[in-house]
Protein backbone atom coordinates (compact mmCIF):
# COMPACT_ATOMS: atom_id res chain seq x y z
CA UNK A 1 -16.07 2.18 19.77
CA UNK A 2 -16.11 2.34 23.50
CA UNK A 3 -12.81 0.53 24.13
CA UNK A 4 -12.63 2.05 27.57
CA UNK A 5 -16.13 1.04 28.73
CA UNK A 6 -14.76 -2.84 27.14
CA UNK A 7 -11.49 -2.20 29.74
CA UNK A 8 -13.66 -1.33 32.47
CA UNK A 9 -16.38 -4.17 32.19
CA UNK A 10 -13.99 -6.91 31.93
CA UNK A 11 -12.21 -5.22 35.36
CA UNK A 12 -15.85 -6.02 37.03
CA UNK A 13 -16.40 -9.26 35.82
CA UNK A 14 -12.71 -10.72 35.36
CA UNK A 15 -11.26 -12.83 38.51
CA UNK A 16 -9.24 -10.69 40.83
CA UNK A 17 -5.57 -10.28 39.66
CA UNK A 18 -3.94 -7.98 37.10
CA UNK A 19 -5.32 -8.85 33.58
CA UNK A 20 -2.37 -9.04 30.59
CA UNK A 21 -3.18 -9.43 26.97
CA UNK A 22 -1.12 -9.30 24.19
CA UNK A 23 -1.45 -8.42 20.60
CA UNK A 24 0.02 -9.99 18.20
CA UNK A 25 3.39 -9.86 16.80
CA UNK A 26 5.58 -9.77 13.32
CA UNK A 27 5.48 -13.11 11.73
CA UNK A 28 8.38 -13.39 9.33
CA UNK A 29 7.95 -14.86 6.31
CA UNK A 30 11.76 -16.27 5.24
CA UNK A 31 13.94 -14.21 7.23
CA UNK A 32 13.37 -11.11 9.85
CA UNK A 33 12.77 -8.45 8.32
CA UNK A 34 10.55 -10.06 5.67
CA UNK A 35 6.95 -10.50 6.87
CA UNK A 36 3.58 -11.87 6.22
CA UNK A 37 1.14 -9.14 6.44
CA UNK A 38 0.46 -8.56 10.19
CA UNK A 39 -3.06 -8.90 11.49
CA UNK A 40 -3.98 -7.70 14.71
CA UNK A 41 -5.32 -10.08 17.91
CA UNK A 42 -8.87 -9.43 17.83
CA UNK A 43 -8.99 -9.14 21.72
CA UNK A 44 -6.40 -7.08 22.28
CA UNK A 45 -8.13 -4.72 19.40
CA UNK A 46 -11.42 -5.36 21.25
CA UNK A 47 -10.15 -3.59 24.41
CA UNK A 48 -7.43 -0.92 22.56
CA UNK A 49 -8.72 0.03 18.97
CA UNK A 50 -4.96 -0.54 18.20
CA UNK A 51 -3.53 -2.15 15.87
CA UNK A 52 0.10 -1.96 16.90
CA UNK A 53 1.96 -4.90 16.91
CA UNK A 54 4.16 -6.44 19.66
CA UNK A 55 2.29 -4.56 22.37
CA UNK A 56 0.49 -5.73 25.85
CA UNK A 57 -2.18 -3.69 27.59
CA UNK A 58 -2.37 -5.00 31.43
CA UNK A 59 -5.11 -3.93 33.74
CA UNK A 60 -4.00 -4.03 37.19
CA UNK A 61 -6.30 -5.17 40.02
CA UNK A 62 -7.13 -1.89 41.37
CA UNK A 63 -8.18 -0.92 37.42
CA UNK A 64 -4.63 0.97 36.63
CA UNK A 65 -3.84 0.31 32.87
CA UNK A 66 -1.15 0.45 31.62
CA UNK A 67 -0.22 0.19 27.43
CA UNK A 68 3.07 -1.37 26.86
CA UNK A 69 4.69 -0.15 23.20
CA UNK A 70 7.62 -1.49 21.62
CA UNK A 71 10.00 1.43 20.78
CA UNK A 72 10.85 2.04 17.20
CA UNK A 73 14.62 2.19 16.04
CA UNK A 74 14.66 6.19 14.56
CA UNK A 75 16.74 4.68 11.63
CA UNK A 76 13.38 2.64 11.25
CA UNK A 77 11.94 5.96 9.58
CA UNK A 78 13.45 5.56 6.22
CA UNK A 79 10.97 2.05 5.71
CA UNK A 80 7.83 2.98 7.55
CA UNK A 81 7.90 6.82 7.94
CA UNK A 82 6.68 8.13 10.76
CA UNK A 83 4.86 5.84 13.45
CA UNK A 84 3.21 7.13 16.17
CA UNK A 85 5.25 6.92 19.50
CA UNK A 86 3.50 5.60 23.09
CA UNK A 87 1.91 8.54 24.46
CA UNK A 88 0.03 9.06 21.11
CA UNK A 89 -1.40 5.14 21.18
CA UNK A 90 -2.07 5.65 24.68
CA UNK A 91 -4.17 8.71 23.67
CA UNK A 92 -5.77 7.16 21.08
CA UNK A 93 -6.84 4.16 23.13
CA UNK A 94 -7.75 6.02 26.17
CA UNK A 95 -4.72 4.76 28.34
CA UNK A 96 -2.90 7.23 30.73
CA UNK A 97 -0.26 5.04 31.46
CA UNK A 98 2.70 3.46 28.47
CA UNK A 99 5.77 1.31 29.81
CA UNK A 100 8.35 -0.04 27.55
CA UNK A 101 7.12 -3.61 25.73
CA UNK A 102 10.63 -4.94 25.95
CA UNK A 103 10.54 -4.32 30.32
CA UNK A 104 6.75 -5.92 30.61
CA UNK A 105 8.09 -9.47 32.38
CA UNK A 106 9.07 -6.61 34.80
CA UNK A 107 5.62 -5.87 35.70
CA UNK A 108 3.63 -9.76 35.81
CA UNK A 109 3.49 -11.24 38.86
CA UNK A 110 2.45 -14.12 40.84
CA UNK A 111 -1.45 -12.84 40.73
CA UNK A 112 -0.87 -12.15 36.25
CA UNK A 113 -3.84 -13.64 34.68
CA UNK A 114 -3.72 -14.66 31.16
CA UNK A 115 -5.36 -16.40 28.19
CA UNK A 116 -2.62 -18.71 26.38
CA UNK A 117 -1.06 -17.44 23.19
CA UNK A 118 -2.26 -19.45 19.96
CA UNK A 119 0.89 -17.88 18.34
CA UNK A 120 4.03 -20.29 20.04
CA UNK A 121 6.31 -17.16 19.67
CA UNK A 122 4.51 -15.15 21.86
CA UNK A 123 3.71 -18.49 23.97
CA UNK A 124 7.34 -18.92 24.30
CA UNK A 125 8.02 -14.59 25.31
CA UNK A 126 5.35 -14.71 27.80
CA UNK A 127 6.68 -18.47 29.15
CA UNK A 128 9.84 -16.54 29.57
CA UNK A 129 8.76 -13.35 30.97
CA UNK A 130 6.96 -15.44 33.62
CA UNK A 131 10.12 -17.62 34.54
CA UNK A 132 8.03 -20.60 33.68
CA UNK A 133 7.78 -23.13 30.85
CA UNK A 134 5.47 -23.33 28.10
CA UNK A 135 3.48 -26.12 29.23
CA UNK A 136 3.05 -24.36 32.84
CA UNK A 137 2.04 -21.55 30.78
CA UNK A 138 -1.13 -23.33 29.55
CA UNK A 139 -2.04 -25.28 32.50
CA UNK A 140 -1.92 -21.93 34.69
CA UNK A 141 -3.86 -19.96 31.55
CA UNK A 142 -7.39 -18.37 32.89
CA UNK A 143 -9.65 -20.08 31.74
CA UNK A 144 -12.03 -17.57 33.97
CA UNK A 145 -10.59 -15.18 32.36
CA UNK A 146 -11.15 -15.84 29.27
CA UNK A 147 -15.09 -16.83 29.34
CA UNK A 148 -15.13 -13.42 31.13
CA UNK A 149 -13.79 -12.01 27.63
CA UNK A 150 -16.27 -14.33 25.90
CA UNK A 151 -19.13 -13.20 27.24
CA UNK A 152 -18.38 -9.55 26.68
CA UNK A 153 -17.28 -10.22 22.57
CA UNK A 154 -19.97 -12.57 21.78
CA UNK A 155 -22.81 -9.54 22.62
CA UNK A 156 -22.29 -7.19 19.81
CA UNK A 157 -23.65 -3.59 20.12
CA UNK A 158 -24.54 -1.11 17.88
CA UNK A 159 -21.78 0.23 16.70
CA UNK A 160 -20.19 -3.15 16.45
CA UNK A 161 -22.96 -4.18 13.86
CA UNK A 162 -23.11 -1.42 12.01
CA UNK A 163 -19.15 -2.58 11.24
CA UNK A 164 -20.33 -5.91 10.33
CA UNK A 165 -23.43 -4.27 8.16
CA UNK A 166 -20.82 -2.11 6.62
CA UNK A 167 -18.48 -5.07 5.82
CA UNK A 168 -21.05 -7.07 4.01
CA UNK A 169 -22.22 -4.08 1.91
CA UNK A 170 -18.95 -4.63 0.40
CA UNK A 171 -18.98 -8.14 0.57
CA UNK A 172 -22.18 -7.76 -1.87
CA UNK A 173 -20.28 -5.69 -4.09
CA UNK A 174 -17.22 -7.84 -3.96
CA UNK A 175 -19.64 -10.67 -4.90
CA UNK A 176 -21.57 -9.27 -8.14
CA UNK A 177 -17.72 -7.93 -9.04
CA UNK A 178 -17.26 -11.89 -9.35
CA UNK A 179 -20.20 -12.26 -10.80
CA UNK A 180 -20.08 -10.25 -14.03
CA UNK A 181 -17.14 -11.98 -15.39
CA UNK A 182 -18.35 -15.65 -14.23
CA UNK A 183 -18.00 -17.67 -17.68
CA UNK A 184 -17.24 -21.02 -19.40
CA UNK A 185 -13.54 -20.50 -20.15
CA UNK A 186 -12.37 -18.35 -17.36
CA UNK A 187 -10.26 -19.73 -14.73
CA UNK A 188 -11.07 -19.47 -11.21
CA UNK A 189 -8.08 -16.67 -10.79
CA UNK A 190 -9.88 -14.80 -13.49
CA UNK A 191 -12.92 -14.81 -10.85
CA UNK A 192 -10.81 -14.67 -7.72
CA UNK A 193 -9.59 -10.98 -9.55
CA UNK A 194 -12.70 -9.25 -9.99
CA UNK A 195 -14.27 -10.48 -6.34
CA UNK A 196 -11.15 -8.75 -4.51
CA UNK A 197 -11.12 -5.43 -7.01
CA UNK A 198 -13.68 -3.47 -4.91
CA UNK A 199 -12.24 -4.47 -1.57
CA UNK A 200 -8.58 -3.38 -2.92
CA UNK A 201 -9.77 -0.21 -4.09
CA UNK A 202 -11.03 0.60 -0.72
CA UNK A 203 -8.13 -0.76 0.80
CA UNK A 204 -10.12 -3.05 2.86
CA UNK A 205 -8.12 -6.62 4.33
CA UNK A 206 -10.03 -10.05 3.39
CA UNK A 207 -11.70 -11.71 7.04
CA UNK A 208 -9.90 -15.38 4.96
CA UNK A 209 -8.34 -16.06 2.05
CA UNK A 210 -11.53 -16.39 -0.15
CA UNK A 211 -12.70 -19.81 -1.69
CA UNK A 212 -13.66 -19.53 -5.24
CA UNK A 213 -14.00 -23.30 -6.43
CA UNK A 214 -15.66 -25.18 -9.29
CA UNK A 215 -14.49 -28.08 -6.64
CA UNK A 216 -16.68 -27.20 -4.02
CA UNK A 217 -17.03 -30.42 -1.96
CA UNK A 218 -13.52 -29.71 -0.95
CA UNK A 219 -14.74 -27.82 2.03
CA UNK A 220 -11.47 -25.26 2.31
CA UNK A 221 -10.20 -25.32 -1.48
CA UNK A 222 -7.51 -23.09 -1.63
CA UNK A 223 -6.28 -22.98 -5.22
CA UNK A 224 -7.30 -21.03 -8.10
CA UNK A 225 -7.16 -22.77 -11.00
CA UNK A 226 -9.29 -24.86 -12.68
CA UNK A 227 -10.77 -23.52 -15.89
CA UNK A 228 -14.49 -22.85 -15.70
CA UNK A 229 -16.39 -25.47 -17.58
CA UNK A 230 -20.08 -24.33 -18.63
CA UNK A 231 -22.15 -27.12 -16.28
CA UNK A 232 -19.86 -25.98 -13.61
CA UNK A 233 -21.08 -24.75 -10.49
CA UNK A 234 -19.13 -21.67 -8.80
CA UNK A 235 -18.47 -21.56 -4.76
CA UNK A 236 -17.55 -18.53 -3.36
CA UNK A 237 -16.79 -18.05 0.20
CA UNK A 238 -15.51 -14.70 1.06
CA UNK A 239 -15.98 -11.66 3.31
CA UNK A 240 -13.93 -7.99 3.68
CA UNK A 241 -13.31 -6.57 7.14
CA UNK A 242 -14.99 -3.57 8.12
CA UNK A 243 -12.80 -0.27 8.86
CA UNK A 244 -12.40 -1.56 12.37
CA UNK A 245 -11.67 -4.81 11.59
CA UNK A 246 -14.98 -6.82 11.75
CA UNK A 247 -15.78 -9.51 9.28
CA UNK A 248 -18.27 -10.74 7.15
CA UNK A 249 -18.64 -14.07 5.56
CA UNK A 250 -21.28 -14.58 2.53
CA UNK A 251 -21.32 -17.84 0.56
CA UNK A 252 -22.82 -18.27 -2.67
CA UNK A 253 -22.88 -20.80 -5.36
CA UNK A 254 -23.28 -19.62 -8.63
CA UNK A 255 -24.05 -21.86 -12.27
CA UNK A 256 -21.36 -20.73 -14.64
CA UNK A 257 -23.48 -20.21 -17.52
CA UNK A 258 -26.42 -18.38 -15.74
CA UNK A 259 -28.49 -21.03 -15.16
CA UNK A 260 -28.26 -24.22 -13.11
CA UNK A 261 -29.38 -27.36 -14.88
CA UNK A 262 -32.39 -29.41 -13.66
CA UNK A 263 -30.44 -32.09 -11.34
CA UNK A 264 -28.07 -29.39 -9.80
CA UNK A 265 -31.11 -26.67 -9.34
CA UNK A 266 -33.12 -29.36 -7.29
CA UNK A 267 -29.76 -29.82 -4.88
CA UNK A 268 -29.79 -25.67 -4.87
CA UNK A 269 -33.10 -25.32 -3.77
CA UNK A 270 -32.38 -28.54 -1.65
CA UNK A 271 -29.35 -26.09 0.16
CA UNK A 272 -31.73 -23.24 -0.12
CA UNK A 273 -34.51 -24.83 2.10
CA UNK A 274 -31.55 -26.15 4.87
CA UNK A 275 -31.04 -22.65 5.24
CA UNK A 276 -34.21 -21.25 5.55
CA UNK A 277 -35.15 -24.53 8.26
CA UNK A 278 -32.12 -22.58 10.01
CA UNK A 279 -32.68 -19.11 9.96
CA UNK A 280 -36.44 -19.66 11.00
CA UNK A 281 -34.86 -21.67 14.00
CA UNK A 282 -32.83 -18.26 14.95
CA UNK A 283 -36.10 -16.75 15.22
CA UNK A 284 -37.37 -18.96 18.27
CA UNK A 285 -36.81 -17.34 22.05
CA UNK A 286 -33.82 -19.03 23.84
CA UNK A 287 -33.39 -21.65 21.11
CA UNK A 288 -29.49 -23.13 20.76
CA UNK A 289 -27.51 -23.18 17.87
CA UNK A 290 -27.68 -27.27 17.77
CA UNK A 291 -31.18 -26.79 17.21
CA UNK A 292 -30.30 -24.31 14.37
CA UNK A 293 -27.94 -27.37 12.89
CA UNK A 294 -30.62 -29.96 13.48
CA UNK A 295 -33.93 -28.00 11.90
CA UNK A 296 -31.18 -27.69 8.89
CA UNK A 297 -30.00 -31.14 8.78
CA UNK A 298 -33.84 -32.37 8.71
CA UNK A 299 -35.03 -30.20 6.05
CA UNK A 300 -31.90 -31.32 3.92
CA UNK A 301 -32.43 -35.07 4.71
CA UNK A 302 -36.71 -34.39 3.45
CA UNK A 303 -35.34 -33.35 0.24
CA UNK A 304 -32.65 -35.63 -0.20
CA UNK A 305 -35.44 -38.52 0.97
CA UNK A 306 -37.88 -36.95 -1.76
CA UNK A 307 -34.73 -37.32 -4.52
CA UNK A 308 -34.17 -40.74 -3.59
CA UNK A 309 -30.21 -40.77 -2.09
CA UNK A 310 -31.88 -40.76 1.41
CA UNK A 311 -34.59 -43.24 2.42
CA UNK A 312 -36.35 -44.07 6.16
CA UNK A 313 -37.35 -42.41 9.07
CA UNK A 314 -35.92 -38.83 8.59
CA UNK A 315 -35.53 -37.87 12.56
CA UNK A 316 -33.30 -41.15 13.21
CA UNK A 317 -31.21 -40.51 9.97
CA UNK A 318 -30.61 -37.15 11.42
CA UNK A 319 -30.27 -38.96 15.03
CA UNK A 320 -28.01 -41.26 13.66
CA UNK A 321 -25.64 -38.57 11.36
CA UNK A 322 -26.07 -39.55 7.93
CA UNK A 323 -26.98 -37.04 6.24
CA UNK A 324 -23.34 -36.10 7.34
CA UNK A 325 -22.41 -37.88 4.33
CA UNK A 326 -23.96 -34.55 2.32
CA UNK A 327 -23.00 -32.09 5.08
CA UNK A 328 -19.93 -33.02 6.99
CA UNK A 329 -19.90 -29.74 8.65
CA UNK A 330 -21.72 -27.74 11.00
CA UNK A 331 -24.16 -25.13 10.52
CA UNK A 332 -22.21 -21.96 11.58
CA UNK A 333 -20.00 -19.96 14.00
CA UNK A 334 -19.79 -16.75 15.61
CA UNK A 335 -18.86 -13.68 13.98
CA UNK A 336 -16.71 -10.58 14.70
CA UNK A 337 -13.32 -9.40 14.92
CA UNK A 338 -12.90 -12.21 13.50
CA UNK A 339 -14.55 -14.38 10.80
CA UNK A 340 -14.67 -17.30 13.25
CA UNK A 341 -15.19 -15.52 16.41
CA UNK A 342 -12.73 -16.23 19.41
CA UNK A 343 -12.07 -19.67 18.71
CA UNK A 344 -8.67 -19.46 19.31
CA UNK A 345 -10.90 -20.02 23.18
CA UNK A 346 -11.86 -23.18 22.17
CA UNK A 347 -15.21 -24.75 22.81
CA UNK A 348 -15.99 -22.32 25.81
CA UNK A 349 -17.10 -19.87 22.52
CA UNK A 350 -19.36 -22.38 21.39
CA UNK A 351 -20.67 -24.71 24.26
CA UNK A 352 -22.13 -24.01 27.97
CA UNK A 353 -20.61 -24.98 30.92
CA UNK A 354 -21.12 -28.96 31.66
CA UNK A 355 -21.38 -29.73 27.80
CA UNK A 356 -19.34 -31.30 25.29
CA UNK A 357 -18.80 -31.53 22.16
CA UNK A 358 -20.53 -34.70 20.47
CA UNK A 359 -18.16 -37.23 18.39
CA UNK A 360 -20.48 -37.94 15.73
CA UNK A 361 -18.86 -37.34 12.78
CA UNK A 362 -20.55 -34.55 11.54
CA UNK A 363 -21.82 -33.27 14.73
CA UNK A 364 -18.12 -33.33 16.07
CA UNK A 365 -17.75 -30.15 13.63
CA UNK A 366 -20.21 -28.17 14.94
CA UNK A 367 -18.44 -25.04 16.01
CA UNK A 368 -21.52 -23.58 17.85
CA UNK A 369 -24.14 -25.42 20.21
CA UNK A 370 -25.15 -23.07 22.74
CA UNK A 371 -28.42 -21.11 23.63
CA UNK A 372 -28.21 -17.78 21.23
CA UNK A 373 -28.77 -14.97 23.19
CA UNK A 374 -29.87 -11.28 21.65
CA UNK A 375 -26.70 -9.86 20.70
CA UNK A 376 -25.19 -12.73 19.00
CA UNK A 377 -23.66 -12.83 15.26
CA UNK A 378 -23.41 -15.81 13.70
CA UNK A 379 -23.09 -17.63 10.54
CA UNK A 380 -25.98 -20.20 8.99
CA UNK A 381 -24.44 -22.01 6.06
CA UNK A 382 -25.47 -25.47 5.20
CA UNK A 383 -24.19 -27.26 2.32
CA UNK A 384 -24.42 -30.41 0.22
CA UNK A 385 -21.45 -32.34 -0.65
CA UNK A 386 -20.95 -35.38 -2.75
CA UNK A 387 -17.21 -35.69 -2.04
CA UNK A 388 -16.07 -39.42 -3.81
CA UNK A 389 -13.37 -40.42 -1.32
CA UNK A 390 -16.15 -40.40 1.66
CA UNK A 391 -18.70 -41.80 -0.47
CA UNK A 392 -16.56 -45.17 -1.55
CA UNK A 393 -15.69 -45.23 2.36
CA UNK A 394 -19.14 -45.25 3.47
CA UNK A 395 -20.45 -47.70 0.92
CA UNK A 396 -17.51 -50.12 1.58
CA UNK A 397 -18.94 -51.29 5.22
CA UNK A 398 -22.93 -49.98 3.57
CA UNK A 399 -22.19 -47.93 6.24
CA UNK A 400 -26.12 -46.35 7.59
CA UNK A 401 -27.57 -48.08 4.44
CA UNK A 402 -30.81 -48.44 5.79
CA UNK A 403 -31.31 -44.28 5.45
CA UNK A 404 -28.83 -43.93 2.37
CA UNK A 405 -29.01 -45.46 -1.24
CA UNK A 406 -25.96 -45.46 -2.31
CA UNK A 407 -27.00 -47.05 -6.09
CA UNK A 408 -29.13 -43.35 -6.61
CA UNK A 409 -25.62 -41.65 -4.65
CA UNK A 410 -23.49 -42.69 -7.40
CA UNK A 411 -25.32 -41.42 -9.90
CA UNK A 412 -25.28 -38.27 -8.24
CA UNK A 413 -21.46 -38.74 -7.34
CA UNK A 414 -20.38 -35.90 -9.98
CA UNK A 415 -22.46 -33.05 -8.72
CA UNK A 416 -19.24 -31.56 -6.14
CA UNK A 417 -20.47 -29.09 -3.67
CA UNK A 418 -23.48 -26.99 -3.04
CA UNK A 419 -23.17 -23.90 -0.43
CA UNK A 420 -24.97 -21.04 0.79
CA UNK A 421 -24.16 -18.58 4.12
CA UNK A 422 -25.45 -15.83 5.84
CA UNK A 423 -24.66 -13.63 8.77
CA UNK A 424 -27.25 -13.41 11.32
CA UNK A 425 -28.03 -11.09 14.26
CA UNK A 426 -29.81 -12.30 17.57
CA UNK A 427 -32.73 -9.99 18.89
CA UNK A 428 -34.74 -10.33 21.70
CA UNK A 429 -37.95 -11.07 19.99
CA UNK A 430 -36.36 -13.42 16.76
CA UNK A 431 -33.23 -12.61 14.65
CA UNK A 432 -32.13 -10.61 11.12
CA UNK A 433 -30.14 -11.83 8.65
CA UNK A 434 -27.86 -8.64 8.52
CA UNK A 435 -26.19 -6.42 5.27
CA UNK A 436 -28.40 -5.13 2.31
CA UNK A 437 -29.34 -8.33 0.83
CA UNK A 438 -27.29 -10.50 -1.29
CA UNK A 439 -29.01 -12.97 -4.13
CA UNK A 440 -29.08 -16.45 -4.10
């Protein structure tokens, strides 16, 4: 990875002023010295290759860097062993210059540019470092800034895909690990066990905490355990990080005994279609990702029309949301260092300058709208939910009744959740779905 070459085209297209950014920091768990696992910032890894916790790299105006390093207390040795000291960090990210972490406020001036902290401990350091408080610390953010680090992380090159292709290789494996234990009987920890084995036997870190749900219309089901019943349909979201930290994120749904039966394969191949409407939408020069979401949403609304939950003119159901009442979500979201890309930058990831974000519910979760442009990894996952609670609401007020039937819905009220995802790469002339392949 070229982190230097990173360092010195965000220098070029940053605003003037020294640049700080910050990796992340210990997050204790109960007490001090009892943590959560640390994960590194993904921007501060972007531009280092470090992942060395409570550390700053600052890029002055006239390009001096500098790589600030918390010391480590010798007596520390006896818990950690050895840890590389500063100069060997600095070396390793291609840094001449280390300063002392605890002595940075020492350094940031008037002319410091910054993006905020999503982490309030750090918010609160840097607040303090700065003499200011924390809500002048995220009014005075760069918001320049930080579209400058956009545009650089959202255009992946090679060897930044080849970590992603690497990472859903053993996503694949991960997933048929899963899949040769799935059966009637087993619980969802039972399932849960066998999808991490590969990735903890090449000590590999998880991009999430993986979904593996016989409750799939509960979008972000985080439990494990529900016994696996044999007309049950299996979600699995999941996705290891590469060596260097990038992430994939596969979803499949799988019928518990092998086979779906007739009602649930025609919502499968219903999913199955949604995605393919999407992925052929990648393909078209300078299309956006909201036409991406909308070529899904149309081919899911055709064959939930042809089933009978949907009825009228398919464009203005689409126009008007409801098929949101199936797919609540949006279609996708970049993909990188992490699993969704840079959205602790909010919607200037996933929007162009002078739009917004729609409020349609449904559209309103749409992560991603912008024009993709060659270099770009992101996800294409529709889904079809039949989630009760939103169902009774809807019906109550026969909310968009004149595109939904909500007499054929409640028969169809027990089928859960429905998902499938892939990562995709942007190219010039169309787009790839990358990794080896992956059934569904």
């Amino acid at each position: 990875m070229d982190h230097a070459g990173r360092r010195l085209r965000l220098r070029q297209t940053a605003p003037q002023g020294d640049i700080l950014i910050l990796s992340a920091s210990y997050v204790p768990r109960n007490y001090p010295a009892e943590i959560y696992p640390f994960h590194q910032d993904a921007t501060f890894r972007y531009f280092t290759g470090l992942k060395e916790p409570d550390a700053a790299l600052l890029i002055k105006d006239d390009g001096t860097e500098i790589l600030f390093v918390t010391e480590p207390d010798p007596d520390d040795v006896i818990w950690t062993g050895p840890v590389p000291g500063a100069d060997a960090l600095a070396a390793q990210a291609g840094i001449r210059n280390t300063a002392n972490y605890a002595d940075l406020g020492k350094y940031l001036t008037a002319h410091t540019l910054w993006i905020e902290p999503y982490d309030f401990r750090l918010k609160l350091r840097l607040a303090a470092w700065l003499s200011i408080t924390p809500d002048q610390l995220s009014a005075r953010a760069s918001r320049e800034l930080g579209r400058a680090i956009i545009e650089l992380r959202a255009h992946k090159d090679p060897d930044e895909i080849a970590e992603l292709n690497e990472a859903i290789t053993l996503t694949k494996r991960m997933i048929s690990s899963a899949q040769a234990v799935l059966e009637p009987g087993r619980l969802e920890s039972d399932i849960l066990a066998a999808l991490l084995a590969p990735a903890i036997a090449n000590e590999r870190d998880q991009a999430f905490n993986p979904i593996v749900t016989v409750h799939g219309e509960t979008l972000h089901n985080s439990g494990y355990s529900h016994r696996i019943e044999p007309d049950d349909m299996l979600v699995i979201d999941c996705g290891a990080e590469s060596p260097e930290g990038y992430c994939a994120d596969i979803t499949r749904t799988l019928p518990a005994s092998g086979i779906f039966s007739a009602k649930k394969q025609i919502l499968y191949d219903a999913v199955l279609a949604a995605q393919h409407a999407g992925i052929e939408q990648t393909k078209v020069p300078g299309t956006t990702q909201y036409e991406v979401h909308i070529a899904a949403c149309r081919a899911l609304t055709e064959a939930l029309k042809h089933l009978g939950l949907m009825r009228g003119n398919v464009d203005d159901a689409v126009s008007c949301g409801a098929h949101a009442l199936f797919m609540p979500h949006g279609i996708g979201h970049m993909l990188g260092l992490d699993a969704h890309d840079m959205e602790n930058y909010g919607d200037d990831v996933g929007y162009a300058p002078g739009t917004q974000r729609s409020k349609q519910f449904g559209l309103d979760a749409l992560r991603l709208a912008r024009k993709l442009e060659p270099g770009f990894v992101l996800t294409v996952e529709p889904g079809c939910y039949f989630i009760p609670e939103l169902i009774d609401r809807w019906a109550a007020t026969n909310h968009l009744s004149e595109f939904i039937n909500y007499d054929m819905v409640n028969k169809y009220r027990d089928m859960r959740g429905i998902r499938i995802e892939d990562d995709i790469l942007i190219l010039a002339s169309g787009s790839i779905v990358l990794g080896p392949g992956i059934d569904k």
